[in-house]
Protein backbone atom coordinates (compact mmCIF):
# COMPACT_ATOMS: atom_id res chain seq x y z
CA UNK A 1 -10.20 -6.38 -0.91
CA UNK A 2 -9.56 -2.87 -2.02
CA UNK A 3 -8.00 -2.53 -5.86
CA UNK A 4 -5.52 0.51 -5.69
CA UNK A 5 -4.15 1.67 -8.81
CA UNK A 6 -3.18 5.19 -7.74
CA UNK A 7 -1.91 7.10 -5.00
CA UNK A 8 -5.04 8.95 -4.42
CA UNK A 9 -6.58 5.85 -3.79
CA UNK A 10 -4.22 4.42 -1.44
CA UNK A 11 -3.95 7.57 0.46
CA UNK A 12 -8.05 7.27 0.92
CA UNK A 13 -7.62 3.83 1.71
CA UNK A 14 -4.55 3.79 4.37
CA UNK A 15 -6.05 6.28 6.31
CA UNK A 16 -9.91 4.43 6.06
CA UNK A 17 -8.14 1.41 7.42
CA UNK A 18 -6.62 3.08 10.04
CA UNK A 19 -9.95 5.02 11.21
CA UNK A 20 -12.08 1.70 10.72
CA UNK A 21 -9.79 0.10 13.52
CA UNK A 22 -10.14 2.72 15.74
CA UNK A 23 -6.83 3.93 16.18
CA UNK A 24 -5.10 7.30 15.87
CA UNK A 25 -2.13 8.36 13.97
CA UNK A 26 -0.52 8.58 17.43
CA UNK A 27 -1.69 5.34 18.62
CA UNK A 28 -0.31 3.50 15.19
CA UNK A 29 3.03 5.31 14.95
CA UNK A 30 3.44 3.69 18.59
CA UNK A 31 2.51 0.40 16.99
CA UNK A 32 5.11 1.17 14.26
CA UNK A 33 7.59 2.33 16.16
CA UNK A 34 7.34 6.27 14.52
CA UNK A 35 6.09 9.08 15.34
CA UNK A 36 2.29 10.55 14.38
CA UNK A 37 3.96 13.34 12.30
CA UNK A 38 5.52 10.28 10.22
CA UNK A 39 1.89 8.18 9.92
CA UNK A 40 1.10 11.59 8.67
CA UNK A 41 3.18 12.00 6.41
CA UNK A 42 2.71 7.92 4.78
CA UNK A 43 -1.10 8.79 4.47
CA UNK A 44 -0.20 11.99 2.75
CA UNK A 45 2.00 10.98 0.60
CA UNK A 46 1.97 6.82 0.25
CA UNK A 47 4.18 7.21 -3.34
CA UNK A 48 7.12 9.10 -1.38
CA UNK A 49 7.03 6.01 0.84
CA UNK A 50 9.00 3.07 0.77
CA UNK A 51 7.61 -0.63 0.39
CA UNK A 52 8.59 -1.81 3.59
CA UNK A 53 6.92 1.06 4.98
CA UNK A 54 3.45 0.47 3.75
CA UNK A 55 3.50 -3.06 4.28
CA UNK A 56 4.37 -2.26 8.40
CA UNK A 57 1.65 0.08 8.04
CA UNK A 58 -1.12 -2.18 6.63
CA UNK A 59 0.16 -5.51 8.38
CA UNK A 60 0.11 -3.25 11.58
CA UNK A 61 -3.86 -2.84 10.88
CA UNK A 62 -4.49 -6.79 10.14
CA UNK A 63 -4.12 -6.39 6.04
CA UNK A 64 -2.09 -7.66 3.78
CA UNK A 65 -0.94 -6.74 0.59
CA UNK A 66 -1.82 -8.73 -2.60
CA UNK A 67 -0.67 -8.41 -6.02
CA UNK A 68 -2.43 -9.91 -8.99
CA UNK A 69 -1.53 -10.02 -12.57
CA UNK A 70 -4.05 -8.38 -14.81
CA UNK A 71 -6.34 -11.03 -16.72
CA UNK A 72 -4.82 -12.61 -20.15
CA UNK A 73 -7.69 -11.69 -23.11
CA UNK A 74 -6.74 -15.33 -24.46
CA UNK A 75 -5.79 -18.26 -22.68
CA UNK A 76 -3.33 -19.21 -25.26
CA UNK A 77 -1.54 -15.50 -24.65
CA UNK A 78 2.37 -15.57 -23.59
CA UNK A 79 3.11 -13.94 -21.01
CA UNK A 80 5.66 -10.77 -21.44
CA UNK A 81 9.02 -11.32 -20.04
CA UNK A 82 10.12 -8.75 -17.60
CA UNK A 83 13.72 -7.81 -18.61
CA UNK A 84 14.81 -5.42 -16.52
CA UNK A 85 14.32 -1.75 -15.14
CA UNK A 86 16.03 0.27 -18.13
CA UNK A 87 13.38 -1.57 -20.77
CA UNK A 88 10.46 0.98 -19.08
């Protein structure tokens, strides 16, 4: 499991996955369906790029992606209501 919290991180780690399978950017924008300039430009730049994007590209390598909620100091803590985009 790799814990991303910025794009930095997921640009080292997209890219790592990619290399540790052996593959190309070539060889995975044929898995994809895209070209290698596009691979390119997903490692480059993973925050420009879409959801359904990087979940192609990692499923494409065997990963998944996993979300986890961040750990409650207190059991007995309520959780915070999401209420919408326009609240940030």
């Amino acid at each position: 499991m790799f814990p991303v919290d910025t794009p930095l991180q997921l640009r080292i780690i997209l890219r790592s996955l990619r290399m540790a399978r052996g593959l190309t950017q070539e060889e995975l924008g044929v898995l994809l369906g895209v070209s290698q300039k596009r691979v390119a430009r997903i490692e480059a730049a993973p925050e420009l790029t879409s959801y359904d994007q990087i979940a192609r590209y990692v499923t494409a390598l065997g990963g998944h992606l996993v979300l986890t909620e961040p750990p409650r100091h207190e059991a007995n803590e309520p959780a915070i209501p999401y209420v919408g985009a326009d609240t940030w």
